[in-house]
Protein backbone atom coordinates (compact mmCIF):
# COMPACT_ATOMS: atom_id res chain seq x y z
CA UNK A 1 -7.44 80.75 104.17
CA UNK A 2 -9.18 83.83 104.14
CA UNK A 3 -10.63 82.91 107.48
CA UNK A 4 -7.55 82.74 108.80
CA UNK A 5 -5.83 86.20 107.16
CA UNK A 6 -8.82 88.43 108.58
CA UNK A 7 -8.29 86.71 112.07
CA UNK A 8 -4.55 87.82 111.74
CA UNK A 9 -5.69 91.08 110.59
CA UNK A 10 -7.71 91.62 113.62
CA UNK A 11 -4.90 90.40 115.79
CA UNK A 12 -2.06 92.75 114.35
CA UNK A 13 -4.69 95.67 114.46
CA UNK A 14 -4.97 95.18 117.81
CA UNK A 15 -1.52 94.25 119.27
CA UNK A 16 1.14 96.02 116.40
CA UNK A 17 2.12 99.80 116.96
CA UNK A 18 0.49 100.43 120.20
CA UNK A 19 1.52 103.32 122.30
CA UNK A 20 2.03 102.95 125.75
CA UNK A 21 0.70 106.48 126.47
CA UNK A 22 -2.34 106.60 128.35
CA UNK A 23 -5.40 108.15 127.04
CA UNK A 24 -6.43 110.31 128.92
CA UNK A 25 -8.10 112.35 126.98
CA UNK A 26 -10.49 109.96 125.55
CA UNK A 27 -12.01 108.37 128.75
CA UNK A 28 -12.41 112.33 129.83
CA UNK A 29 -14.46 113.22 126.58
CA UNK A 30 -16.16 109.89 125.68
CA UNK A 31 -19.00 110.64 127.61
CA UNK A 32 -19.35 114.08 126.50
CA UNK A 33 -19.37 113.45 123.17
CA UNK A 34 -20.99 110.13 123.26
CA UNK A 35 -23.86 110.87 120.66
CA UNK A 36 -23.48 111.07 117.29
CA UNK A 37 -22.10 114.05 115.71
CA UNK A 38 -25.44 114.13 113.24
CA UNK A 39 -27.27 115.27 116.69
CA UNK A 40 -24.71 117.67 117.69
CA UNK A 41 -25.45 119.73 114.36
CA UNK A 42 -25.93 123.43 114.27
CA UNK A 43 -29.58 123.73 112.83
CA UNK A 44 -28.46 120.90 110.67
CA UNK A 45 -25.05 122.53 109.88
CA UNK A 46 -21.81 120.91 111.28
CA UNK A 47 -19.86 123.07 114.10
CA UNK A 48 -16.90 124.23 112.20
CA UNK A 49 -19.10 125.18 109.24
CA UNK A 50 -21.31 127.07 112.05
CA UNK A 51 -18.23 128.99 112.88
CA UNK A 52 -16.99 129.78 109.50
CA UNK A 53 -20.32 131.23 108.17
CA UNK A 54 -20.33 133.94 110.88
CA UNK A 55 -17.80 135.88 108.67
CA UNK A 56 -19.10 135.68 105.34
CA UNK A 57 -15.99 137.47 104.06
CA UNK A 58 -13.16 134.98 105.58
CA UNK A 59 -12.36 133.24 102.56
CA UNK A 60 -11.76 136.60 100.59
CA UNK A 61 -9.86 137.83 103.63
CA UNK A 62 -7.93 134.81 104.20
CA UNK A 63 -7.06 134.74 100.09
CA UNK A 64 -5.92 138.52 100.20
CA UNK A 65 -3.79 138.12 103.35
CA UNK A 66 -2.09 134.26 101.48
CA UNK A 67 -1.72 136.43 98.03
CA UNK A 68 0.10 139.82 99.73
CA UNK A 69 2.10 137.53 102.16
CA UNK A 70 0.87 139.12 105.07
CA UNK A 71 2.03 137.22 107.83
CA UNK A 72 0.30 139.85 110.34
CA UNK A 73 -3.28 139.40 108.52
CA UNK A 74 -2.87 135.84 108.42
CA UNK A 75 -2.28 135.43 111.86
CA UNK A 76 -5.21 137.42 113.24
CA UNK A 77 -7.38 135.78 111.12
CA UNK A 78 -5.97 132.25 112.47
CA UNK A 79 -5.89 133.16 116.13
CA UNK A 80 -9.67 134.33 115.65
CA UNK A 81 -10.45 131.06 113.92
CA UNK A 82 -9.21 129.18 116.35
CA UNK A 83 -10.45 130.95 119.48
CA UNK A 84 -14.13 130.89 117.76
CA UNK A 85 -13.66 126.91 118.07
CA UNK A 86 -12.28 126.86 121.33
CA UNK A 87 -14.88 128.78 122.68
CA UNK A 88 -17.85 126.01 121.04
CA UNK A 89 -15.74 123.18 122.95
CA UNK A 90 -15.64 125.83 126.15
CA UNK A 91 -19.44 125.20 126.33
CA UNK A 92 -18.81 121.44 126.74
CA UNK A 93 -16.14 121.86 129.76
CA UNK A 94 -13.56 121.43 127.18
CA UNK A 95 -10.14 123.96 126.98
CA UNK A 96 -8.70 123.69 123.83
CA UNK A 97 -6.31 126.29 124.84
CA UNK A 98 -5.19 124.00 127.22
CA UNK A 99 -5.12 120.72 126.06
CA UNK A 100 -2.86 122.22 122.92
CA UNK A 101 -0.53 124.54 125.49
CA UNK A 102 -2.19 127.14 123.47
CA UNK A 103 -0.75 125.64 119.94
CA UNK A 104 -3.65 127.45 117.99
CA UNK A 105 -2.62 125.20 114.69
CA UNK A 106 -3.56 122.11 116.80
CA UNK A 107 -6.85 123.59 117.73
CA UNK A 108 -7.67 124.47 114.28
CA UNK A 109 -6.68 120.89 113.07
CA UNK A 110 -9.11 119.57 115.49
CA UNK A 111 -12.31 121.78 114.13
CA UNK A 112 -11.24 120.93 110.87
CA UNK A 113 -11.23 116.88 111.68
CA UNK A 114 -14.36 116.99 113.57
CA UNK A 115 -16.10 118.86 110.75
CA UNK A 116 -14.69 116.08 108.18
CA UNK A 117 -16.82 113.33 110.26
CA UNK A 118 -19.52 115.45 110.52
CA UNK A 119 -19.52 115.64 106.76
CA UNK A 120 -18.87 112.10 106.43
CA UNK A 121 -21.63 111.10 108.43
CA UNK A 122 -24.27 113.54 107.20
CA UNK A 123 -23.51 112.52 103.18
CA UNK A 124 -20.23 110.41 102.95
CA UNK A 125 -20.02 111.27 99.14
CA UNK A 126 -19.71 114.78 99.71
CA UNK A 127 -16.86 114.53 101.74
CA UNK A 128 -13.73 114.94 99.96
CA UNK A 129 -11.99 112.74 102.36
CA UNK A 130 -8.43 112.04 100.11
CA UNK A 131 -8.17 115.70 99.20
CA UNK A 132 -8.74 116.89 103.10
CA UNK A 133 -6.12 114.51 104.66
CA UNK A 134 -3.42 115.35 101.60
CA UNK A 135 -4.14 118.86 102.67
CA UNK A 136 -3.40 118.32 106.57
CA UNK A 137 -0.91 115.36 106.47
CA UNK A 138 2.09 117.97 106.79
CA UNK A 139 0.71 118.84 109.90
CA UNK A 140 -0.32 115.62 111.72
CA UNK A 141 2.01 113.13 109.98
CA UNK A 142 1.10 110.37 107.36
CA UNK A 143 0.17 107.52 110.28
CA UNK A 144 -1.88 109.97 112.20
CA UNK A 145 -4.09 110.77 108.91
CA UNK A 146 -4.60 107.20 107.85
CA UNK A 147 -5.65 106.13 111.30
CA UNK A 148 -7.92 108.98 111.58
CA UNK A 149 -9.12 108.88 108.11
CA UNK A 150 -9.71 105.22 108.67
CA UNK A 151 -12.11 105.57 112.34
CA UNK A 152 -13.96 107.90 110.37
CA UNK A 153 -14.73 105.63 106.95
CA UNK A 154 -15.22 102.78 109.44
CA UNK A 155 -17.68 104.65 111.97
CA UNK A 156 -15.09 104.19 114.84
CA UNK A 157 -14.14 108.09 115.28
CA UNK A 158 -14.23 109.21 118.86
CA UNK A 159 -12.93 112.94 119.44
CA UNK A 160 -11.24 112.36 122.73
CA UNK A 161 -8.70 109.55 120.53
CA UNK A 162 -8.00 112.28 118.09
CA UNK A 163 -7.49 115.26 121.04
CA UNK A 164 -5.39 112.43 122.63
CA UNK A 165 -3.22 111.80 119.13
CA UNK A 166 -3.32 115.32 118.36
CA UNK A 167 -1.21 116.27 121.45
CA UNK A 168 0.93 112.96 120.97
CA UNK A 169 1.95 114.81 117.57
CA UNK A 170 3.10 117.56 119.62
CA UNK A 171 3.54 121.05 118.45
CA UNK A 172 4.68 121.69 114.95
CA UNK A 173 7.07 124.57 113.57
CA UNK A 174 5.07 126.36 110.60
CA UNK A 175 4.85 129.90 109.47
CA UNK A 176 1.62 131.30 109.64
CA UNK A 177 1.57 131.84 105.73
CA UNK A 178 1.71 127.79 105.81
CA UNK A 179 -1.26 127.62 108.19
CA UNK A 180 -3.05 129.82 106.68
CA UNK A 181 -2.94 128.51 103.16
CA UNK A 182 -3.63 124.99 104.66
CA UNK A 183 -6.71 126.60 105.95
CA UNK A 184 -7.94 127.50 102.48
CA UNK A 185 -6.84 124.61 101.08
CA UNK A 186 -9.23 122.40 103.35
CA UNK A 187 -11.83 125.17 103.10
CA UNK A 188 -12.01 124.47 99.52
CA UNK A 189 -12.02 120.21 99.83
CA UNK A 190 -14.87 121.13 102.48
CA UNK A 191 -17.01 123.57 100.44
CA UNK A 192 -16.74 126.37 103.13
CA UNK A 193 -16.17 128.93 100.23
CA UNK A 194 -19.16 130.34 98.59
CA UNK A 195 -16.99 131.53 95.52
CA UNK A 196 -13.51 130.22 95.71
CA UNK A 197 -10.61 132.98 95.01
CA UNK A 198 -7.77 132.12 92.92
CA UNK A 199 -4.72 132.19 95.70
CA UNK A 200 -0.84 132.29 94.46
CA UNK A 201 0.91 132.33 97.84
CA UNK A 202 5.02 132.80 97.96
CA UNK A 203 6.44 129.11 97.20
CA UNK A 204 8.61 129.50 100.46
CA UNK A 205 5.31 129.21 102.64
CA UNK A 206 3.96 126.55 100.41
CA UNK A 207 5.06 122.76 102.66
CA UNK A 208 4.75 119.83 99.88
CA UNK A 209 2.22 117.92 100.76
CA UNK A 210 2.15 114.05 101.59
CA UNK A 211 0.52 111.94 99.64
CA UNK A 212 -1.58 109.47 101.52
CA UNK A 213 -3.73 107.98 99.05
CA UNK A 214 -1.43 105.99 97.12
CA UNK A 215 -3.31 102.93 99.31
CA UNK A 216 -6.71 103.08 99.24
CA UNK A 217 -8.81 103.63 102.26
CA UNK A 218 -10.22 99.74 101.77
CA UNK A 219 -7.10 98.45 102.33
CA UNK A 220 -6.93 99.30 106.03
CA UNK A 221 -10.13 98.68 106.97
CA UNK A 222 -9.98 95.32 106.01
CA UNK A 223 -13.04 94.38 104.00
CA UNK A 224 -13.09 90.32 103.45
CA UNK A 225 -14.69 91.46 99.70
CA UNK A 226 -11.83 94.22 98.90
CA UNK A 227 -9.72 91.22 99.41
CA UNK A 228 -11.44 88.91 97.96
CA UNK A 229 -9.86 90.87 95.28
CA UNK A 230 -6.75 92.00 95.64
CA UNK A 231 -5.08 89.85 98.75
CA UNK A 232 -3.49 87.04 95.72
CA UNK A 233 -2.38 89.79 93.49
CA UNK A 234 -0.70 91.55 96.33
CA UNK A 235 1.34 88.26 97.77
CA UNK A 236 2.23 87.89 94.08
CA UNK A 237 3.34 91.56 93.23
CA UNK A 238 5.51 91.13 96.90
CA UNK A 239 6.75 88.10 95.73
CA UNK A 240 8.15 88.78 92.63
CA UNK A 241 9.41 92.02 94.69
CA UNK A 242 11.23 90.79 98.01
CA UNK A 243 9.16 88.88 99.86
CA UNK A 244 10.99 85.62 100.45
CA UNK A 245 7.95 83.56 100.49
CA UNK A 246 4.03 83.81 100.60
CA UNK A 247 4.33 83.85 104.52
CA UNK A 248 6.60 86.91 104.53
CA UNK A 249 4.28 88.43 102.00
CA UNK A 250 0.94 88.25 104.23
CA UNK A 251 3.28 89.42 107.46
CA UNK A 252 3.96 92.71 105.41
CA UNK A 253 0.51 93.26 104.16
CA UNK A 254 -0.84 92.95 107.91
CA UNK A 255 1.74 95.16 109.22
CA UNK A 256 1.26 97.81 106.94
CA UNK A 257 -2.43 97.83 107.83
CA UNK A 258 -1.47 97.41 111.54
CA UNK A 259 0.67 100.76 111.47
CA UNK A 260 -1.68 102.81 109.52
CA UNK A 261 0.79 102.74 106.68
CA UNK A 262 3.65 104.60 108.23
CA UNK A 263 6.14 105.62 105.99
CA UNK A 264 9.07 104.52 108.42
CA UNK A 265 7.81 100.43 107.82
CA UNK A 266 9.85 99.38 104.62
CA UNK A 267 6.60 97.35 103.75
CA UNK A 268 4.83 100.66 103.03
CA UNK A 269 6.13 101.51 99.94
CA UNK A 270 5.94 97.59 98.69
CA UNK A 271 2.45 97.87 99.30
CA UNK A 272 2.58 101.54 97.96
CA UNK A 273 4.41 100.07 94.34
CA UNK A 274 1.31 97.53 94.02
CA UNK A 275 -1.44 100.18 93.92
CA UNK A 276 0.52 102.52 91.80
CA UNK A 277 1.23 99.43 89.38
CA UNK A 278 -2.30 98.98 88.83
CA UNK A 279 -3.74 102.32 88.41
């Protein structure tokens, strides 16, 4: 039986919540960025970090411009951010500028994510993978952070699919105060900061985060022995809460994994109800 759930699983995966958009994107940068990111290292240093550490005083900067909500400080220090990463992809033949219709927040979100597989790959338990993706969810949605989070835990990232999602998202409305503190915020899940200062920014520039680790990582990628474990107690808990029978029960587990968890999928927050009843 389990044979036969994990060949569903694979099935759904592959055929649920597909986007007819073409990807253009990620046939144009596969090659380019076809080796692993461990050999594209900065003298052993990943390429955001690289970029960060050429202004030792950024995270005091960025902290004074979030605590005096100053919007003018905050964006100068974003737009130089972001142009110091555009200009490493520049190098490779890749415009940032353009691929984003100059959405600097985009561009940012993109260092960030590549530095977070860097990370991953270099020492996976030194990436602070939950608190990173609560941090940026606001920006790039719920189902766009589990599917990314997931390529990277399962070794599957590929930059040109997250350029190509990235611009999907389209551009998002946010102060620069918002940016900015979401900046600091992953610079502190990252360990950019050599000495982290205290920041108390205005609550009106503060977005609520989304919580996207109410289901574990595990879950969507599927592992036959984190099943082994929970798959029974999960068709239970769904049918003692809606499911109409143990059929109906495995459909909703597979399409939650399927769509990445998306919050729009009523099955989400059945699933979502069985991991907060255990923990």
């Amino acid at each position: 039986m389990k044979l036969i759930y994990s060949l569903l699983l694979v099935l759904f995966i592959s055929f649920s919540c597909s986007k007819s958009d073409e990807h253009t994107a990620e046939s144009q940068y596969r090659s380019i960025h076809s080796t692993s990111s461990i050999e594209e290292t900065i003298q052993g240093k990943t390429r955001l970090l690289n970029v960060i550490e050429n202004n030792e005083l950024l995270d005091s900067e960025l902290a004074d411009a979030i605590n005096s909500n100053d919007s003018y400080n905050s964006e100068q220090i974003i737009h130089n951010m972001a142009n110091d990463i555009a200009n490493q992809y520049q190098n490779s033949g890749i415009n940032l500028y353009q691929e984003f219709e100059n959405d600097e927040t985009r561009i940012i979100l993109l260092g960030m994510i590549e530095d977070m597989n860097d990370k991953y790959l270099i020492n996976p338990s030194s990436a602070n993978i939950g608190c990173f993706f609560t941090a940026v969810s606001t920006f790039i949605g719920v189902t766009q952070a589990r599917s990314i989070w997931r390529s990277i835990v399962s070794g599957s990232y590929n930059v040109g699919t997250v350029i190509d999602a990235l611009k999907l998202a389209g551009k998002r409305v946010a102060g620069v105060l918002t940016v900015a503190i979401m900046v600091y915020d992953v610079g502190e899940c990252l360990g950019w900061w050599d000495a982290t200062v205290p920041i108390t920014p205005d609550p009106s520039a503060v977005s609520e985060p989304t919580n996207i680790n109410n289901i574990p990582i595990d879950f969507f990628l599927g592992s036959e022995a984190y099943f082994d474990i929970h798959w029974s107690s999960i068709v239970n808990y769904l049918l003692g809460n809606g499911a109409s029978d143990t059929t109906e029960a495995n459909s909703i587990i597979n399409n939650v994994i399927s769509c990445n968890g998306d919050p729009a999928y009523e099955g989400t927050s059945m699933i979502e109800s069985y991991f907060n009843s255990i923990n």
